[in-house]
N, C-alpha and C. Protein backbone atom coordinates (compact mmCIF):
# COMPACT_ATOMS: atom_id res chain seq x y z
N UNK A 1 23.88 -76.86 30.16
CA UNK A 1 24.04 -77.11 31.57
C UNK A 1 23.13 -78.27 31.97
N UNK A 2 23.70 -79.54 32.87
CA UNK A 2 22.84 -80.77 33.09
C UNK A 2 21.86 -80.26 34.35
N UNK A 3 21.22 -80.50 34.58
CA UNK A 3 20.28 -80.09 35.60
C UNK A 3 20.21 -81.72 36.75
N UNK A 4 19.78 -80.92 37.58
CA UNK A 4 20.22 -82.10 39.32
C UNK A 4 18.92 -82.79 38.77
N UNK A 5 18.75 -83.95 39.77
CA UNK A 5 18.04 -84.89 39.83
C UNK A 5 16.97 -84.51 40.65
N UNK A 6 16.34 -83.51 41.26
CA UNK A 6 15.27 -83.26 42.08
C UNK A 6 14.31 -81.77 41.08
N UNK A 7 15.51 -81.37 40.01
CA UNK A 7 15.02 -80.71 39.15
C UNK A 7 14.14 -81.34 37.55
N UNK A 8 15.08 -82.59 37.52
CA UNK A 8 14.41 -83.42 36.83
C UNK A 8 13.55 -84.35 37.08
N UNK A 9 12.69 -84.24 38.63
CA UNK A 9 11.89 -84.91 39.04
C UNK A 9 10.30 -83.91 38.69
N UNK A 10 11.04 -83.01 38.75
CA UNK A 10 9.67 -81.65 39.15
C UNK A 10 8.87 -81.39 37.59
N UNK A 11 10.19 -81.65 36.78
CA UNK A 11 9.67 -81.94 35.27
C UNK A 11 8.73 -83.30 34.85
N UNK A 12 9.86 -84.23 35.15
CA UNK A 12 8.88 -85.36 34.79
C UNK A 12 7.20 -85.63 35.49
N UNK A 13 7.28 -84.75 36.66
CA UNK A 13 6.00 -85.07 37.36
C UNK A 13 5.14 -84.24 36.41
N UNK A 14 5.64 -82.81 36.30
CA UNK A 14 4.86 -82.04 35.57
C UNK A 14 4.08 -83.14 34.18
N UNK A 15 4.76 -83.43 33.64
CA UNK A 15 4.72 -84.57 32.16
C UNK A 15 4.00 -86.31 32.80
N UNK A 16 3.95 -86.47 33.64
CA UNK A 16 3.43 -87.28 33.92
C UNK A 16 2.13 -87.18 33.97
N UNK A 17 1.38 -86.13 35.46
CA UNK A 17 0.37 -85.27 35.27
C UNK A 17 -0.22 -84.97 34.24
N UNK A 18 0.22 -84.11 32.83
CA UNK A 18 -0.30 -84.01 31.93
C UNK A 18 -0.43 -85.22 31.27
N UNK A 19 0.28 -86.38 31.02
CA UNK A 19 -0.04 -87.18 30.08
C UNK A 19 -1.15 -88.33 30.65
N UNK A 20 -1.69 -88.00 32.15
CA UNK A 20 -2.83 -88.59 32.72
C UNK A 20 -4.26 -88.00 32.54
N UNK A 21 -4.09 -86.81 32.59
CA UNK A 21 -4.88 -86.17 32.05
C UNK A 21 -5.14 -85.97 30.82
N UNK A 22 -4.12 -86.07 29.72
CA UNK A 22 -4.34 -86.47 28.40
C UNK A 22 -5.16 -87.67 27.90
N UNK A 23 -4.52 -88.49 28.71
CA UNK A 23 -5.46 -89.87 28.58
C UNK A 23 -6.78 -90.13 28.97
N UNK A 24 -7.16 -89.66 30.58
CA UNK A 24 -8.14 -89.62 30.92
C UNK A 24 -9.55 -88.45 30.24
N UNK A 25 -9.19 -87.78 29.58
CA UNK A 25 -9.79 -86.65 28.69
C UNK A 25 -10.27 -87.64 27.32
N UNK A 26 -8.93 -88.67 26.77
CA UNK A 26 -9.33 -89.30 25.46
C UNK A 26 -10.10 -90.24 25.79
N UNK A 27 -10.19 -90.98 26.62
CA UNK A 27 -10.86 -91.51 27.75
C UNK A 27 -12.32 -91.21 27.74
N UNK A 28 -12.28 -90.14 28.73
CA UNK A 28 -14.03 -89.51 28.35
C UNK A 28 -14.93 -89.33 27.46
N UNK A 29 -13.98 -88.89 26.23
CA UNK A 29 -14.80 -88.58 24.83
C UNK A 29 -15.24 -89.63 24.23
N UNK A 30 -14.65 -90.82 24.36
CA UNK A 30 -14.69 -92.40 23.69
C UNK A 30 -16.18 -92.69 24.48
N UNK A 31 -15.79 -92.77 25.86
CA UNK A 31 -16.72 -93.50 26.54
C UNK A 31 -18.17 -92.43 27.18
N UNK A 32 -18.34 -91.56 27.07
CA UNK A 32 -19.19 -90.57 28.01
C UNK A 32 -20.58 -90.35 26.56
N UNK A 33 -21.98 -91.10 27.28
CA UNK A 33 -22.83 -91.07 26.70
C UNK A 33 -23.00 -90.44 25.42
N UNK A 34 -23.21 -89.05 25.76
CA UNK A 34 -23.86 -88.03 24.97
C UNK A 34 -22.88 -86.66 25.17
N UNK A 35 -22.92 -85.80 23.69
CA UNK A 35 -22.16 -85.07 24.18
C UNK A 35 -22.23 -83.41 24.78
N UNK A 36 -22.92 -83.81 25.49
CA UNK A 36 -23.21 -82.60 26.45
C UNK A 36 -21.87 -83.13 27.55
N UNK A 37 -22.08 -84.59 28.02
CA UNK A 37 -21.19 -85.13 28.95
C UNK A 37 -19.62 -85.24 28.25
N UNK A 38 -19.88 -85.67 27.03
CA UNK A 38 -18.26 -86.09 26.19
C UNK A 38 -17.58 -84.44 25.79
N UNK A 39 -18.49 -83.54 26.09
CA UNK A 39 -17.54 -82.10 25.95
C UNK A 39 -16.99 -81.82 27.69
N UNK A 40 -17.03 -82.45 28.68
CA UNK A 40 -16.06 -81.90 29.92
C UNK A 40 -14.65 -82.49 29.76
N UNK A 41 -14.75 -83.75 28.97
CA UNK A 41 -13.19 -84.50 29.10
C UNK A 41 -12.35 -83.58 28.17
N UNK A 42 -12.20 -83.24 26.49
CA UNK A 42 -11.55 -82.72 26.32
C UNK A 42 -11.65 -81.00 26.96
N UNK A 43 -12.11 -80.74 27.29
CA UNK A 43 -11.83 -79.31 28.39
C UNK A 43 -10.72 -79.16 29.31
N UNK A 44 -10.97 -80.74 30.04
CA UNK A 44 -9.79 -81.22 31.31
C UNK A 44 -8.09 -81.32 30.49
N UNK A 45 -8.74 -81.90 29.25
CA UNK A 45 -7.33 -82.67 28.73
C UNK A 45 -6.94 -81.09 28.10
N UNK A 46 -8.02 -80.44 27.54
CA UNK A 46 -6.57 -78.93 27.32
C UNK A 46 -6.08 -78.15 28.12
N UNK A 47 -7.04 -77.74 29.06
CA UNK A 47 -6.70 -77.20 30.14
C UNK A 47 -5.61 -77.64 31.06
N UNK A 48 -5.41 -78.91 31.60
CA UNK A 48 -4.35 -79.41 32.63
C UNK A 48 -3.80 -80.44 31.71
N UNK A 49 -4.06 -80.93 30.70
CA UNK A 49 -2.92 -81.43 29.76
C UNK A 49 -1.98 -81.09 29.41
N UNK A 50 -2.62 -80.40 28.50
CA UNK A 50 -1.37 -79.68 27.79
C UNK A 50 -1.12 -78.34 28.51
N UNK A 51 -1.58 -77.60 29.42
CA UNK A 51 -1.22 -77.10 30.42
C UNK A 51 -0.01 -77.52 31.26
N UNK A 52 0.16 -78.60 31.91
CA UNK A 52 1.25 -79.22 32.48
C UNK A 52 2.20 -79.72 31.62
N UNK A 53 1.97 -79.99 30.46
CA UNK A 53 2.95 -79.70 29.35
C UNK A 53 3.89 -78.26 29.01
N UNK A 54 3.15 -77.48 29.30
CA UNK A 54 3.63 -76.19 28.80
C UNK A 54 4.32 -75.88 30.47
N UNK A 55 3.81 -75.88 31.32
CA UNK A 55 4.66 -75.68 32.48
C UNK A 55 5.64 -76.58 32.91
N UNK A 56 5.64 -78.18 32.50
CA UNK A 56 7.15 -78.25 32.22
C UNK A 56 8.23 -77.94 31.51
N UNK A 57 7.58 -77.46 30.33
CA UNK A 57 9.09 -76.61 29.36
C UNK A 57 9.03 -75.13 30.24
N UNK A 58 8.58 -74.73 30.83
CA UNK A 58 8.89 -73.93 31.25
C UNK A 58 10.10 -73.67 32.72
N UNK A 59 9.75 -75.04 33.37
CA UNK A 59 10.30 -75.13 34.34
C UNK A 59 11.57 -75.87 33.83
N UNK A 60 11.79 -76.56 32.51
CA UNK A 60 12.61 -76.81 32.26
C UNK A 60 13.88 -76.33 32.09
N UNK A 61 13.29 -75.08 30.93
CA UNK A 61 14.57 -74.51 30.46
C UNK A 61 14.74 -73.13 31.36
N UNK A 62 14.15 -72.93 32.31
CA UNK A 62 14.25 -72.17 33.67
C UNK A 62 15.64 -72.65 34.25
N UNK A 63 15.53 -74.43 34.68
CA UNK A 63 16.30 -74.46 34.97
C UNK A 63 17.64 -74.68 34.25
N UNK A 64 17.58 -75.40 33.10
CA UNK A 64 18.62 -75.85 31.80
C UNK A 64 19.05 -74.68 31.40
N UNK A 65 18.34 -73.53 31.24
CA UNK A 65 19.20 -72.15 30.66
C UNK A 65 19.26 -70.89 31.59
N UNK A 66 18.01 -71.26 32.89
CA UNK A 66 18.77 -69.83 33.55
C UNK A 66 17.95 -69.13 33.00
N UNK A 67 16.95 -69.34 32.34
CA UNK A 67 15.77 -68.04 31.73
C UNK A 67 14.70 -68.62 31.63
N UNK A 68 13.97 -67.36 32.08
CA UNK A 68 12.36 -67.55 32.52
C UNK A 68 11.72 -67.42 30.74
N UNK A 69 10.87 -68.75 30.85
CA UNK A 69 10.22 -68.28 28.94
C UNK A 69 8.44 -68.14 29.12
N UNK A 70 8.59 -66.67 28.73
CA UNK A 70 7.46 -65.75 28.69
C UNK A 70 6.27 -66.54 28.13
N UNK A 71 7.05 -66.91 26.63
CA UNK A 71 5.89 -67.79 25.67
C UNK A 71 4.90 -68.64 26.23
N UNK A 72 5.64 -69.98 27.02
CA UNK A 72 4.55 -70.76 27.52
C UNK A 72 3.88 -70.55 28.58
N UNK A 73 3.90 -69.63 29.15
CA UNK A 73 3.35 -68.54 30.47
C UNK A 73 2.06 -68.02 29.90
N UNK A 74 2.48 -67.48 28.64
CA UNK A 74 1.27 -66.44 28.19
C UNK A 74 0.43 -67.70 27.15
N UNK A 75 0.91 -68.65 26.52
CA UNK A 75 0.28 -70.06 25.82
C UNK A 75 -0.88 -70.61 27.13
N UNK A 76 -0.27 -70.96 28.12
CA UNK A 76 -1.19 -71.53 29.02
C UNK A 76 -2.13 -70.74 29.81
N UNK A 77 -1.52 -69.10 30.02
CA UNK A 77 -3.01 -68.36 30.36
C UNK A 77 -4.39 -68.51 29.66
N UNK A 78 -3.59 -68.38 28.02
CA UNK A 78 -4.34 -68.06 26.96
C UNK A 78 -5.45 -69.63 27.19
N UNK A 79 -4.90 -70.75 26.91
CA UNK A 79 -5.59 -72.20 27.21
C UNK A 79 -5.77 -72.36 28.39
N UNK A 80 -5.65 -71.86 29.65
CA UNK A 80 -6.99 -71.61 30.78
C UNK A 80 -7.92 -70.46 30.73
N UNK A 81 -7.60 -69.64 30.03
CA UNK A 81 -8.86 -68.63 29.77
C UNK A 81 -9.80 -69.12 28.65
N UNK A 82 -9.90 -69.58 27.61
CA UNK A 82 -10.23 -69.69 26.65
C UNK A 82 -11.04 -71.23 26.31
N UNK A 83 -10.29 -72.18 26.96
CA UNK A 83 -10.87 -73.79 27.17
C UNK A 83 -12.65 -73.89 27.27
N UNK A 84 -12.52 -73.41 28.63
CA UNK A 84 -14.20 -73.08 29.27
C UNK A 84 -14.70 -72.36 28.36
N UNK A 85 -14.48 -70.96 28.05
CA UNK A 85 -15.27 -70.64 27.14
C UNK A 85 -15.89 -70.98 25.86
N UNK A 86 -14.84 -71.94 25.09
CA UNK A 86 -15.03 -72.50 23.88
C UNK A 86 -16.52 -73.71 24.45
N UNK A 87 -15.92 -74.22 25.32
CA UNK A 87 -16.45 -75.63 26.00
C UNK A 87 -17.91 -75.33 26.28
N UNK A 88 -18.44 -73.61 26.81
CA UNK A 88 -19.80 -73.05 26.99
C UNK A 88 -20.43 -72.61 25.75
N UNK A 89 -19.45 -72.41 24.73
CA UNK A 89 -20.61 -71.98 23.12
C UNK A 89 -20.54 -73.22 22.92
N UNK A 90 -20.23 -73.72 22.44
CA UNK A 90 -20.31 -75.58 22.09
C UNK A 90 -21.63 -75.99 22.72
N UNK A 91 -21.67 -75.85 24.35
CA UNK A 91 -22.81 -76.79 24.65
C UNK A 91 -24.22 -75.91 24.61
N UNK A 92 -23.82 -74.37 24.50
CA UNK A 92 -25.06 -73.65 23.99
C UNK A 92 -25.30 -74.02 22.60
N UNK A 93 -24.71 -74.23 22.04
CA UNK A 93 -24.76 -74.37 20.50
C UNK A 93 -25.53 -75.87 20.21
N UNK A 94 -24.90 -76.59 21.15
CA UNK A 94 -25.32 -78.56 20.84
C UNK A 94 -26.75 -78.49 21.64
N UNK A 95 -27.43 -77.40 22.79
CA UNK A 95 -28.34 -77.15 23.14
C UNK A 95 -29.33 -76.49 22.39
N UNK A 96 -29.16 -75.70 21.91
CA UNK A 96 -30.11 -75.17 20.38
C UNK A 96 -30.26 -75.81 19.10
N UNK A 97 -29.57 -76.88 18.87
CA UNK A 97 -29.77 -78.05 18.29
C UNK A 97 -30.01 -78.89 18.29
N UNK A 98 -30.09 -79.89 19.35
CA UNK A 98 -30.06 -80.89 19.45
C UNK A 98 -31.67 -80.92 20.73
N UNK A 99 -31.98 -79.80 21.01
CA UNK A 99 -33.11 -80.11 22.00
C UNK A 99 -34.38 -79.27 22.10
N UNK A 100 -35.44 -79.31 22.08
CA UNK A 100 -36.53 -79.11 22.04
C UNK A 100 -36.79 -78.06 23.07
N UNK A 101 -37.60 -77.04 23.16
CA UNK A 101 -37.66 -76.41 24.45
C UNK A 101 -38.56 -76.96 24.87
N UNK A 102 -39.56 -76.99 24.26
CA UNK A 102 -40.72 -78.32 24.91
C UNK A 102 -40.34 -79.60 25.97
N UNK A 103 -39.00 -79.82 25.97
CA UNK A 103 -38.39 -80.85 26.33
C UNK A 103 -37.49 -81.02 27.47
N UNK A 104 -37.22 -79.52 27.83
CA UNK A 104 -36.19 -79.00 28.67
C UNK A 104 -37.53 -79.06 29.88
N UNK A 105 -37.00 -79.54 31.03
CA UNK A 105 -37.43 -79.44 32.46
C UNK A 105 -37.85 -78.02 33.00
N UNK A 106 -38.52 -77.51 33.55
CA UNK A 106 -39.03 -76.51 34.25
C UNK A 106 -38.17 -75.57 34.76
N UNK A 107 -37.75 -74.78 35.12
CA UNK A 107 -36.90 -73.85 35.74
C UNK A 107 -37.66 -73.77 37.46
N UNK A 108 -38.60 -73.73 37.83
CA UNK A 108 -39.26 -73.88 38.60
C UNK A 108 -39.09 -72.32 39.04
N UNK A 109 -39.31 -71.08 38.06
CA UNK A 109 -39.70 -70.06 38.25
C UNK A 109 -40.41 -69.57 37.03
N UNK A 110 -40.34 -68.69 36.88
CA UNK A 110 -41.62 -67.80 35.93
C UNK A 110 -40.22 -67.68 34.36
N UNK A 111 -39.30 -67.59 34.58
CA UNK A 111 -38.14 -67.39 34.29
C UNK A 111 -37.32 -68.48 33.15
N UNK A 112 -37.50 -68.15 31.81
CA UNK A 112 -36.77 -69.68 31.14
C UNK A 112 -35.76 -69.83 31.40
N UNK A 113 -35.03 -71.09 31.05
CA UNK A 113 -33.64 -71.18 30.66
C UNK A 113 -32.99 -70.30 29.68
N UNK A 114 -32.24 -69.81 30.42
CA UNK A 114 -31.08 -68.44 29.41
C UNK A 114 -30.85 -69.27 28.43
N UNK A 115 -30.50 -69.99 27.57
CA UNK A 115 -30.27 -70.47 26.65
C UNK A 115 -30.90 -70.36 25.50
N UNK A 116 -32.20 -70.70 26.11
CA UNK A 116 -33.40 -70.68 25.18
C UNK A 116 -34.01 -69.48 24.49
N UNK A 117 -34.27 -68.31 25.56
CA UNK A 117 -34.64 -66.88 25.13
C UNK A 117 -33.68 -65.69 26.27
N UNK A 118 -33.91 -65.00 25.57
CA UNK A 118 -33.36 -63.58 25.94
C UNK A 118 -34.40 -62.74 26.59
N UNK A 119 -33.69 -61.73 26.82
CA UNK A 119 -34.73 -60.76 28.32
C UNK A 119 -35.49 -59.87 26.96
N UNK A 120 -34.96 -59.47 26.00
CA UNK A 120 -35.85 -59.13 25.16
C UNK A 120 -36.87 -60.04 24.02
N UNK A 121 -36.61 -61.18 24.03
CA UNK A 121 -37.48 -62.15 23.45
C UNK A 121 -38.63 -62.01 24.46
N UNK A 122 -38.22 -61.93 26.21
CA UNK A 122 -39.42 -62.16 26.73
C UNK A 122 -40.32 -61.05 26.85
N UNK A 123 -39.56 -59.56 26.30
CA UNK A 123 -40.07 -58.22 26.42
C UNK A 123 -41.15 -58.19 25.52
N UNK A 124 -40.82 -59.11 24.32
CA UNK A 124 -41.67 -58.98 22.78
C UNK A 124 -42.64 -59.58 22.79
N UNK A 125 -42.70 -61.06 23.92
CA UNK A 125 -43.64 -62.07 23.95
C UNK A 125 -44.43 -61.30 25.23
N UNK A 126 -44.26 -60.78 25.92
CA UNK A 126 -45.18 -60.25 26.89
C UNK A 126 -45.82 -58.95 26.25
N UNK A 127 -45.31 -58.39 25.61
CA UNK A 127 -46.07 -57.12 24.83
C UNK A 127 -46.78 -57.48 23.99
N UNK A 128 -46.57 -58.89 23.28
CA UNK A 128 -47.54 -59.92 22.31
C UNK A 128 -49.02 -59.85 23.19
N UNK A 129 -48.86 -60.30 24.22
CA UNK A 129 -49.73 -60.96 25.15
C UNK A 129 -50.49 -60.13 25.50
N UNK A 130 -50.55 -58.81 25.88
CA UNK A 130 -51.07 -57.96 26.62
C UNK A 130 -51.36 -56.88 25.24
N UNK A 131 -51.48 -57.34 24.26
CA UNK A 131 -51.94 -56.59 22.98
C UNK A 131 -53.50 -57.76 22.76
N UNK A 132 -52.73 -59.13 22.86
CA UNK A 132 -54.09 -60.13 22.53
C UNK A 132 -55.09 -59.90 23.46
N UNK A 133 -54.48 -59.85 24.95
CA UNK A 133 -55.76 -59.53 25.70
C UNK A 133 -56.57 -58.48 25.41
């Protein structure tokens, strides 16, 4: 079945969208300093890239066959749930490597950066402390 011309607009925008965001994502990684900064572009580009990829085949053959397809529904939940998360062990991970705690800025409370230690690291180091005294 050929599909109207205002149906094949809603697609191509979809595909347009994504392939700007595709670009602008390959974009970032090339050019963005360091990669604490060069890990937000590909995040964008999976998330609403290929995201708007997957929701134009969806809207496609919605309309071309008359059936709703489950697959890329549950594909693109899966790659907006999952993007960010990958994107937060990564920069915990490139943060425990790549940086010094000595080096990290103040929290400007009593309180480290979560990254660095845990509520029981600080349980062990304060029971350290109050044994030396």
């Amino acid at each position: 079945m050929d599909m109207e011309l205002w149906q094949e607009i809603i697609v191509a925008a979809f595909l347009v969208i994504a392939g700007v965001f595709g670009f602008v994502g390959s974009y970032g990684l090339i050019k963005l300093p360091d990669p604490m900064t060069r890990l937000h572009a590909p995040t964008k580009t999976t998330t609403l890239g290929v995201g708007g990829v997957l929701i134009a085949s969806m809207i496609y053959f919605l309309f071309s066959d008359a059936k709703f397809s489950f697959h890329e529904l549950m594909i693109t939940l899966f790659l907006f749930l999952t993007a960010p998360i990958t994107a937060h062990f990564i920069a915990k991970a490139n943060l425990h490597t790549s940086v010094k705690r000595e080096d990290v800025s103040p929290t400007g409370s009593d309180r480290p950066w979560a990254g660095f230690e845990s509520d029981e690291d600080r349980r062990i180091a304060e029971a350290k402390s109050d044994i030396d005294e």
